[in-house]
Structure formats: C-alpha cells, structure tokens
PDB file of N, CA and C in Angstrom:
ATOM      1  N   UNK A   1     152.407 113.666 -39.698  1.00  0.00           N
ATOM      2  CA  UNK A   1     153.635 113.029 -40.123  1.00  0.00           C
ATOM      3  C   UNK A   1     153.312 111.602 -40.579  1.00  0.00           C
ATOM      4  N   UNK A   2     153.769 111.556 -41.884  1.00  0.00           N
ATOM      5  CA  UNK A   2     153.610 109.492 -42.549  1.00  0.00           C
ATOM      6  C   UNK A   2     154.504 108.914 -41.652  1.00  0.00           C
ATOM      7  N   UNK A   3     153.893 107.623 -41.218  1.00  0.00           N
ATOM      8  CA  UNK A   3     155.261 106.982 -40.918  1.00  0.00           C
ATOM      9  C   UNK A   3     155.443 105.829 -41.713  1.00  0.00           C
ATOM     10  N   UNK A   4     156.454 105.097 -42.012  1.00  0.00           N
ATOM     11  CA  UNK A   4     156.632 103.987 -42.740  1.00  0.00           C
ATOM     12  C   UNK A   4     157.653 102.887 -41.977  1.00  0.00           C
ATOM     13  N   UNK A   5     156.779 101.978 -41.838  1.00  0.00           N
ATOM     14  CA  UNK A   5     158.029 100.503 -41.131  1.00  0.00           C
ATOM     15  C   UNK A   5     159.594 100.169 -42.283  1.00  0.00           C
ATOM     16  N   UNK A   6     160.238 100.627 -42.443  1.00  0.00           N
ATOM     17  CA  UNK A   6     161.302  99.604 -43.331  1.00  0.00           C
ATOM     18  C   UNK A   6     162.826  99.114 -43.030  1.00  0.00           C
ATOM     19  N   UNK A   7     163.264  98.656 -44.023  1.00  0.00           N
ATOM     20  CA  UNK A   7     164.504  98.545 -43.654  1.00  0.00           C
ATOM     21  C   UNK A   7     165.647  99.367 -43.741  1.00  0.00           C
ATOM     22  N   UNK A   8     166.680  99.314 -43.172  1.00  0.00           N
ATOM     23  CA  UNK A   8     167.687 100.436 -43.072  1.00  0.00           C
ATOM     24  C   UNK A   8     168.978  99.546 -43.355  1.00  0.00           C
ATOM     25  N   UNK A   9     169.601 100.174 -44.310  1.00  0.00           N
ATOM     26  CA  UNK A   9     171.039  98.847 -44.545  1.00  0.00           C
ATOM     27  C   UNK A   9     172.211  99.434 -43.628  1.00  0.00           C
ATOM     28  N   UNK A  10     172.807  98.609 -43.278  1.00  0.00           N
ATOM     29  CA  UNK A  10     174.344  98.467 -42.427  1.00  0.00           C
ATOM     30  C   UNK A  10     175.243  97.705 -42.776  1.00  0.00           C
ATOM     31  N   UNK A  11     176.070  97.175 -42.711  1.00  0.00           N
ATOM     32  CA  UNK A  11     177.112  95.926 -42.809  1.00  0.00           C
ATOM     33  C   UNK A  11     177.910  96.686 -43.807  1.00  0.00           C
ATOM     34  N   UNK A  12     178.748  95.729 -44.317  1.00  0.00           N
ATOM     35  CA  UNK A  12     180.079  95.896 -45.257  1.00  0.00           C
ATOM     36  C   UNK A  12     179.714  95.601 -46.711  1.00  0.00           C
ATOM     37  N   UNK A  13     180.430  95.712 -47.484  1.00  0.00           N
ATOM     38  CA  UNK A  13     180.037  95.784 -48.431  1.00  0.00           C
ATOM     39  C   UNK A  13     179.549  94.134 -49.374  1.00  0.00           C
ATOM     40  N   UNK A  14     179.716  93.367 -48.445  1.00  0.00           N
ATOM     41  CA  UNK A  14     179.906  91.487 -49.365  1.00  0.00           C
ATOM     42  C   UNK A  14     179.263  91.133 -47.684  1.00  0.00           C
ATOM     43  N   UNK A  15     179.236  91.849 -46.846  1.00  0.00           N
ATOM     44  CA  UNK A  15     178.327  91.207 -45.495  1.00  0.00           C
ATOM     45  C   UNK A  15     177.126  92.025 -45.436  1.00  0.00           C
ATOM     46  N   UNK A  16     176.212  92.338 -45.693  1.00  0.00           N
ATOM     47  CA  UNK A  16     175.111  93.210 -45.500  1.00  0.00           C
ATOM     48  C   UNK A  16     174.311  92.579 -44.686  1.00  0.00           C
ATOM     49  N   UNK A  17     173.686  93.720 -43.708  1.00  0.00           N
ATOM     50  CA  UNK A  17     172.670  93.673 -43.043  1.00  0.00           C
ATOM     51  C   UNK A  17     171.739  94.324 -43.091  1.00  0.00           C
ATOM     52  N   UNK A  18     170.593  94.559 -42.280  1.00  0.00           N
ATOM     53  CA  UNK A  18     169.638  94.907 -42.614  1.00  0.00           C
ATOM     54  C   UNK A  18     169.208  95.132 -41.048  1.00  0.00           C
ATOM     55  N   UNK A  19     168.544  96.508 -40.141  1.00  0.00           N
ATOM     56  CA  UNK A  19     167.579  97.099 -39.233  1.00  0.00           C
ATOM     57  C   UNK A  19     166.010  97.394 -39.634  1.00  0.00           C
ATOM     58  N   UNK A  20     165.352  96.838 -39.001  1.00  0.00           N
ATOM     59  CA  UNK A  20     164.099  96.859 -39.069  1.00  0.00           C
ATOM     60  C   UNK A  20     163.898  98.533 -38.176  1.00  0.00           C
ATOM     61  N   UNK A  21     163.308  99.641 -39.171  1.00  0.00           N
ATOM     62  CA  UNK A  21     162.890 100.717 -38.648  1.00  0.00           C
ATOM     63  C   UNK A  21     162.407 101.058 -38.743  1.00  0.00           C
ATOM     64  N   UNK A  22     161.229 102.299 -37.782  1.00  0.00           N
ATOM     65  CA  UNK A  22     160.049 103.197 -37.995  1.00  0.00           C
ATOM     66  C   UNK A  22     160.863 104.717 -38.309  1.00  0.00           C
ATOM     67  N   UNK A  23     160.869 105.059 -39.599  1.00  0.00           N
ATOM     68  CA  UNK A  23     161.161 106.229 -39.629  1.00  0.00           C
ATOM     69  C   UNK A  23     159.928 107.120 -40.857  1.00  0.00           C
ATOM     70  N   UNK A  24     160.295 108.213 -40.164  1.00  0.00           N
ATOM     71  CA  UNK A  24     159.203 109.584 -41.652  1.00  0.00           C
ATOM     72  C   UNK A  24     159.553 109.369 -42.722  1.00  0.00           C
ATOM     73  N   UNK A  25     158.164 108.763 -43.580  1.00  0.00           N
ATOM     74  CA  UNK A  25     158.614 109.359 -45.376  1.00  0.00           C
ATOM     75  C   UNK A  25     159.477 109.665 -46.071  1.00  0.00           C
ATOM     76  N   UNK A  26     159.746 111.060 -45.503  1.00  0.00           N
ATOM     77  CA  UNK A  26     160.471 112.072 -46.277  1.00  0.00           C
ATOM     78  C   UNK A  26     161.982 111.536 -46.270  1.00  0.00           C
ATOM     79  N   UNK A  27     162.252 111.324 -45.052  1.00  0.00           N
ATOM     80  CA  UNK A  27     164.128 110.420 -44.403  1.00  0.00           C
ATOM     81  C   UNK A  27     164.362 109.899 -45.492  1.00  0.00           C
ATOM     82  N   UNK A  28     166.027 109.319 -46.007  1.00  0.00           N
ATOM     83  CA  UNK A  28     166.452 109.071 -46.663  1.00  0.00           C
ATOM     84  C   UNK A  28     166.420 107.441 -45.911  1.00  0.00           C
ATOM     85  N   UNK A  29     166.460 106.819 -47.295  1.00  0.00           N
ATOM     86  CA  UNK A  29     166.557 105.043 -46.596  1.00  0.00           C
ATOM     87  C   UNK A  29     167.546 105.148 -45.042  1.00  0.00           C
ATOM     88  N   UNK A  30     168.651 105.045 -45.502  1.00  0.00           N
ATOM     89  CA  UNK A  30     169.820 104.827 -44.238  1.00  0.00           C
ATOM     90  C   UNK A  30     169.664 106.186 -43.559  1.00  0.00           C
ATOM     91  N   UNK A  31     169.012 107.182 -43.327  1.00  0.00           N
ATOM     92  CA  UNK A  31     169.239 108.111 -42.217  1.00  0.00           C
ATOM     93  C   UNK A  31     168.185 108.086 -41.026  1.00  0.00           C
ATOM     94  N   UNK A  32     168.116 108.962 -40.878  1.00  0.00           N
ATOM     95  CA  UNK A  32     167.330 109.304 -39.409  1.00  0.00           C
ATOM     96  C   UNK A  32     166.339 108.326 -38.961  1.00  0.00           C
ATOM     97  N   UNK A  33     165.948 107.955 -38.422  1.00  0.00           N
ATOM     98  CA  UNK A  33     164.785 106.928 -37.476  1.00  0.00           C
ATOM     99  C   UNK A  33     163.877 107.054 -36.983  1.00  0.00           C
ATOM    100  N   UNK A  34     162.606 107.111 -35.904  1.00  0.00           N
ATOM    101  CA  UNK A  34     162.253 107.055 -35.123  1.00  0.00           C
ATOM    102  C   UNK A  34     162.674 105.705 -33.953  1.00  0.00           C
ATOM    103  N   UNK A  35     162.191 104.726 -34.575  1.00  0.00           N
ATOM    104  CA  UNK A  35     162.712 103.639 -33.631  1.00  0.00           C
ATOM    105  C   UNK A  35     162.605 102.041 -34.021  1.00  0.00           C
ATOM    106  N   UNK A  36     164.282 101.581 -33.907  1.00  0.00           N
ATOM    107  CA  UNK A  36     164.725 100.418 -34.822  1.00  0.00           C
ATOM    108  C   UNK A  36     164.290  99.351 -33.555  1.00  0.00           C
ATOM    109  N   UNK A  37     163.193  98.807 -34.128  1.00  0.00           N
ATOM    110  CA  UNK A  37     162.365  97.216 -34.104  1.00  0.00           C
ATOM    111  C   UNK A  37     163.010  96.071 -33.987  1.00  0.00           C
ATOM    112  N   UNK A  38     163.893  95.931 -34.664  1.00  0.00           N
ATOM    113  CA  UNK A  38     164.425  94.175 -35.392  1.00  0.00           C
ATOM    114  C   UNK A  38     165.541  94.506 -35.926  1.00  0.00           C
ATOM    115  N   UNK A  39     166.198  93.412 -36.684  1.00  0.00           N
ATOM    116  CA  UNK A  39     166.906  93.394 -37.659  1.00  0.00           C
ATOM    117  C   UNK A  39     167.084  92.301 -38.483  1.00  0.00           C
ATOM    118  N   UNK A  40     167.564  91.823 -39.811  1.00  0.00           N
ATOM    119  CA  UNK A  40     167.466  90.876 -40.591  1.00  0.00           C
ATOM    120  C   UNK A  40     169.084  91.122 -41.035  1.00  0.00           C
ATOM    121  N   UNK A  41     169.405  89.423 -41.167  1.00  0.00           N
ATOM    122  CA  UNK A  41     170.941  89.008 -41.679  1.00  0.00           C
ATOM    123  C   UNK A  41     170.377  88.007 -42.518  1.00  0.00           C
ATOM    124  N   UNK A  42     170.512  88.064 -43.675  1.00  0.00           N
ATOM    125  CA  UNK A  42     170.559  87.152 -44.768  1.00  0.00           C
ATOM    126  C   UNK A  42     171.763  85.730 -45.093  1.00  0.00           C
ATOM    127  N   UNK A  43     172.612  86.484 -44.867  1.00  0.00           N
ATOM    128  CA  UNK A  43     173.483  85.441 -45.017  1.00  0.00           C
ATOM    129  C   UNK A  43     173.799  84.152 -44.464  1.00  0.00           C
ATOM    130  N   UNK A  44     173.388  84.083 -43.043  1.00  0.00           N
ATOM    131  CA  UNK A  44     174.047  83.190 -42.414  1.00  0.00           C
ATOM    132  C   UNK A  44     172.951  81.710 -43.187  1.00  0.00           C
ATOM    133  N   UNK A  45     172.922  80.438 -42.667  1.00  0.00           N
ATOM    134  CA  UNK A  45     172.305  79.398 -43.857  1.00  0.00           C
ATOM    135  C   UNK A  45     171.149  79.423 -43.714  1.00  0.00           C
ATOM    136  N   UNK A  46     171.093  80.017 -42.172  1.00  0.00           N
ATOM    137  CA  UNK A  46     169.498  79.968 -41.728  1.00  0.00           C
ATOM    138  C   UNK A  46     169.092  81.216 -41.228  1.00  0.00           C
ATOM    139  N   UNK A  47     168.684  81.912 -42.603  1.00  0.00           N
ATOM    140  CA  UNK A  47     168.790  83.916 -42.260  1.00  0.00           C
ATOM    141  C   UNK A  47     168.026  84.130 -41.333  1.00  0.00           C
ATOM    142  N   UNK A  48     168.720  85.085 -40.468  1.00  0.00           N
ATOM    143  CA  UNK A  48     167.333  85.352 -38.960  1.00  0.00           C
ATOM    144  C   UNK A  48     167.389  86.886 -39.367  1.00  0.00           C
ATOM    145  N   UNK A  49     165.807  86.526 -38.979  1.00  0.00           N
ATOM    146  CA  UNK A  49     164.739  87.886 -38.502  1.00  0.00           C
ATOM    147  C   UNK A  49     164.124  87.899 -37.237  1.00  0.00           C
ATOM    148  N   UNK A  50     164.697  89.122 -36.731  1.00  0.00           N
ATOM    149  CA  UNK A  50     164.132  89.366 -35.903  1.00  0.00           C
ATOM    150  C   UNK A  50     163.086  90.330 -35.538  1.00  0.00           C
ATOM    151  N   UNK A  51     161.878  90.139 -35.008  1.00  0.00           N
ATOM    152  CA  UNK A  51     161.577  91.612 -35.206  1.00  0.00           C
ATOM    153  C   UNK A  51     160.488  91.750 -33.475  1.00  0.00           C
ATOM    154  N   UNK A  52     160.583  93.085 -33.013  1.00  0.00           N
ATOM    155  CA  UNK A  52     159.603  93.290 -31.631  1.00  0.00           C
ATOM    156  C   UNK A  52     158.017  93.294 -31.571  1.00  0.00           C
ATOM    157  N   UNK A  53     157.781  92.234 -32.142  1.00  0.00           N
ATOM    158  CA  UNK A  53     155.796  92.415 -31.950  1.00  0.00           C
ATOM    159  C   UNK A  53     155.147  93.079 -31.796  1.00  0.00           C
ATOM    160  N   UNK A  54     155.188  93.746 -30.667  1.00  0.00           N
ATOM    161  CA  UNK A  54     154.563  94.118 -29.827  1.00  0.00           C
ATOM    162  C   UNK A  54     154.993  95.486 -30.096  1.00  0.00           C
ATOM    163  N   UNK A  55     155.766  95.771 -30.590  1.00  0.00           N
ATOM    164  CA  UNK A  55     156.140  97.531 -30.986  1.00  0.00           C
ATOM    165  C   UNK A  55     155.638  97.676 -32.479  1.00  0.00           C
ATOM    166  N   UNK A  56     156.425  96.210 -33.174  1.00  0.00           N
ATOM    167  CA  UNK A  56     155.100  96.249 -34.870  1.00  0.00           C
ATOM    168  C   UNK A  56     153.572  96.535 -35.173  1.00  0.00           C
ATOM    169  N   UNK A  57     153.152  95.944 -33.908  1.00  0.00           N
ATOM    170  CA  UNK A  57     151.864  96.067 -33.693  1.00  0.00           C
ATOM    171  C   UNK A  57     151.561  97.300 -32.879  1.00  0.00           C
ATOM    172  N   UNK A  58     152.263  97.731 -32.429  1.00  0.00           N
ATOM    173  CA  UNK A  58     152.130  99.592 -31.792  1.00  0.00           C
ATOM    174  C   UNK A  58     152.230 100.650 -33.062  1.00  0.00           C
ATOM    175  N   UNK A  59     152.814 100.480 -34.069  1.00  0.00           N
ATOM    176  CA  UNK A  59     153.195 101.592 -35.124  1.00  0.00           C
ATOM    177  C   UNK A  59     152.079 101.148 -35.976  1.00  0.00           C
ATOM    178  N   UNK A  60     151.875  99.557 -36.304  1.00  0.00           N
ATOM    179  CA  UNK A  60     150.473  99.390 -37.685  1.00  0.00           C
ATOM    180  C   UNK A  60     149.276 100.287 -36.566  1.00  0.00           C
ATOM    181  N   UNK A  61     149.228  99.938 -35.354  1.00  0.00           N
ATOM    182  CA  UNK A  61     148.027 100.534 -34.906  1.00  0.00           C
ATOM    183  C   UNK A  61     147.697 101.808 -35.148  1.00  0.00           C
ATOM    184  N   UNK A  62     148.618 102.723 -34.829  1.00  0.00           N
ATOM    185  CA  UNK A  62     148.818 104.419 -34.931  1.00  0.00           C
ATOM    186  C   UNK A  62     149.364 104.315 -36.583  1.00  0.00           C
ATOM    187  N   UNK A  63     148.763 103.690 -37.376  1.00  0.00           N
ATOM    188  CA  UNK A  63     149.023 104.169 -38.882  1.00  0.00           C
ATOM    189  C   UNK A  63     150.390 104.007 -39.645  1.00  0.00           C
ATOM    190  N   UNK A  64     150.742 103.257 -39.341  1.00  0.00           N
ATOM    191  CA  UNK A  64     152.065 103.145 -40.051  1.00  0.00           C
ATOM    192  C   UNK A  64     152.258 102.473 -41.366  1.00  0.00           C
ATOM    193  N   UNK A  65     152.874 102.461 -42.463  1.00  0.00           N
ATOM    194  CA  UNK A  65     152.744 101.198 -43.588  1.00  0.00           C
ATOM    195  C   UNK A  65     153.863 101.112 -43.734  1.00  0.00           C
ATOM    196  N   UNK A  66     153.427  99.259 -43.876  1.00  0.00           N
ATOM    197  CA  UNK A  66     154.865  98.629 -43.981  1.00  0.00           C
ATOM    198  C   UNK A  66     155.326  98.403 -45.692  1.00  0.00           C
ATOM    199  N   UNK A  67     156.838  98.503 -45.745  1.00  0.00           N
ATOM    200  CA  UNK A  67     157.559  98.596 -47.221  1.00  0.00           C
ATOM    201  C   UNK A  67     157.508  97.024 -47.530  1.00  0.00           C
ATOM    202  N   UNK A  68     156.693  97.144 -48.815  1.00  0.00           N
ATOM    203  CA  UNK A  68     156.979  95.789 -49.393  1.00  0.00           C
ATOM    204  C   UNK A  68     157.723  94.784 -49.306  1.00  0.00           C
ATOM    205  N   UNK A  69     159.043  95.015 -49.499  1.00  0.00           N
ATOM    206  CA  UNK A  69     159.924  94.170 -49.053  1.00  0.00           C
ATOM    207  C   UNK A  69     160.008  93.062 -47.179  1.00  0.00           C
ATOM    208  N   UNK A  70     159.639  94.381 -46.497  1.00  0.00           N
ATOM    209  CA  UNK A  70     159.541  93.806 -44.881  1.00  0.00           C
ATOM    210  C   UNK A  70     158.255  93.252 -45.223  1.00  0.00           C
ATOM    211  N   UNK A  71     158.001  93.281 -45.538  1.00  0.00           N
ATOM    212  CA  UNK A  71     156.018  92.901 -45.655  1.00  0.00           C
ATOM    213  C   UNK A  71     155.801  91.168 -46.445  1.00  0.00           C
ATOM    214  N   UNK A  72     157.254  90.924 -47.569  1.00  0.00           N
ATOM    215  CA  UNK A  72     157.361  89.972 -48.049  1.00  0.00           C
ATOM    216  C   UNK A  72     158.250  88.827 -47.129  1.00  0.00           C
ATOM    217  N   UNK A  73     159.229  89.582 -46.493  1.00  0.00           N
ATOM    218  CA  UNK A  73     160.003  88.930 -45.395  1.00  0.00           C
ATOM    219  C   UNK A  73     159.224  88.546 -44.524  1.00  0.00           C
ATOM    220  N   UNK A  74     158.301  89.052 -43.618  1.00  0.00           N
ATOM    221  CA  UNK A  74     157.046  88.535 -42.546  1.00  0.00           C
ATOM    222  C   UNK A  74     156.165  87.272 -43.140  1.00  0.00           C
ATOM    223  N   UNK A  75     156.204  87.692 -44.045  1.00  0.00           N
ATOM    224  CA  UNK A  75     155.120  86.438 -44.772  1.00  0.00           C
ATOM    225  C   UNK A  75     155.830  85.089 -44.154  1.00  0.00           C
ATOM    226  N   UNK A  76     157.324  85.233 -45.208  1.00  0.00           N
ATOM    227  CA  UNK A  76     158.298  84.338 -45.241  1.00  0.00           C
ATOM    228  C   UNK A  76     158.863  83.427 -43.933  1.00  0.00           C
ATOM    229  N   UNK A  77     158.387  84.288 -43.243  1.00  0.00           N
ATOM    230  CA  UNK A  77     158.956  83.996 -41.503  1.00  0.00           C
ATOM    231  C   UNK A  77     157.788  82.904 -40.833  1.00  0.00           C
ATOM    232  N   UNK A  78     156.677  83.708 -41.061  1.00  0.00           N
ATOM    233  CA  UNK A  78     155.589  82.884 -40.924  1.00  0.00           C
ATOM    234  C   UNK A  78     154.967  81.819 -41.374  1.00  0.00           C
ATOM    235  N   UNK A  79     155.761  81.185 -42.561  1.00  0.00           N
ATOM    236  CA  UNK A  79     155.299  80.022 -43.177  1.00  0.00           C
ATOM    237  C   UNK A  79     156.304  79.345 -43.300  1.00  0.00           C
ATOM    238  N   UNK A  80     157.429  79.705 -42.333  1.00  0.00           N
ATOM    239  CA  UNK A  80     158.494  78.714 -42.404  1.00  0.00           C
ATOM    240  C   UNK A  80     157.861  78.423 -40.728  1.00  0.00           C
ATOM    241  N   UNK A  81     157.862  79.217 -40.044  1.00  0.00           N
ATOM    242  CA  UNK A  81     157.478  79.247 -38.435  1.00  0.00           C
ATOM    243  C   UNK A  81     156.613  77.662 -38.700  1.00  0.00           C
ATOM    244  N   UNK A  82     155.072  77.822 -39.529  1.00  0.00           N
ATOM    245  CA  UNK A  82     154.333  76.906 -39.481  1.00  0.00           C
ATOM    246  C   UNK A  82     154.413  76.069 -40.137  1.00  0.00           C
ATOM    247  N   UNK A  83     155.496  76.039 -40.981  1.00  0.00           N
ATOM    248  CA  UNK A  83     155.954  74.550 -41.461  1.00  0.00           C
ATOM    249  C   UNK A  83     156.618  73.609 -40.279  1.00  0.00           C
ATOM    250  N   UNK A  84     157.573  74.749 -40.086  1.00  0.00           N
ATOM    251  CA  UNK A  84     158.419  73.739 -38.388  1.00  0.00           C
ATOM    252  C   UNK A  84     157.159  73.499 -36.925  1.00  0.00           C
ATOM    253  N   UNK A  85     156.538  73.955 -37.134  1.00  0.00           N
ATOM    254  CA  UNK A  85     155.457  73.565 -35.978  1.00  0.00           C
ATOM    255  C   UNK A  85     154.764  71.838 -36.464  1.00  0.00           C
ATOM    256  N   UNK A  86     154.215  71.976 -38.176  1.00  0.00           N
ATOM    257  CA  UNK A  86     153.502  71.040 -38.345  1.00  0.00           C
ATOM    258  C   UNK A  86     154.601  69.803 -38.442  1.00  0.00           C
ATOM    259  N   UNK A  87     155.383  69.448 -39.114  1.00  0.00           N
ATOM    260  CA  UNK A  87     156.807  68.745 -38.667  1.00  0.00           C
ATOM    261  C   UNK A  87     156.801  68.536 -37.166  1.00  0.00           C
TER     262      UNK A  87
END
C-alpha cells in the first residue's frame, strides 16, 4: 500500500481549513484517512500550523511521501521558526 502525507480540506466555503493526513494513494483528497497529524488555518494574520513530529517522522520512516504543497508549508514554518529565534 503507497502512503502519502497531505492535506485534507474542511471549513466553509470563504473560511477554509486544512488537516494534515496520512492517507492511501488511491483515496480521494477529502475522504478516507489513515491518521490526521496536524492541521493548517491560513487565515488568521499569523496562519498556524500545526503538525505531530514525531508521528511525521513515523510515516517518512515506513515510506511515506509528502505532497508538495505540505512539503512547501514545512519549509515555510521553519524559516520563519529561525528567523524568530535569531531576533
């Protein structure tokens, strides 16, 4: 079975959100799962991501690939993280 890390949309239609999930390939974006990680809200001024480490790093281990998009968001997280550290 492939597995793939991505996102899964929720919210309303002018509020969207976003679940960080491990689900199969084959699944349709928004359906079935294995098991939701995080989640990401864009909107608010200072968009939070959240996501479980330690379970991200359990699924890349056992083969998982992450969807571009989550993969561009992590970056993003991490070089804001180490901007506010060096500040």
């Amino acid at each position: 079975m492939a597995v793939k890390i991505r996102l899964k949309r929720f919210g309303t239609k002018n509020r969207l959100q976003w679940r960080i999930v491990v689900s199969d390939i084959k699944m349709p974006r928004d359906g079935r799962f294995i098991e939701e990680i995080g989640h990401y809200d864009p909107l608010p001024a200072n968009e939070i991501l959240e996501v479980k480490k330690d379970r991200l790093e359990y699924w890349l281990k056992q083969g998982a690939q992450m969807s571009n998009a989550l993969r561009s968001l992590l970056k993003r997280k991490t070089k804001k993280e180490k901007k506010e550290i060096a500040h």
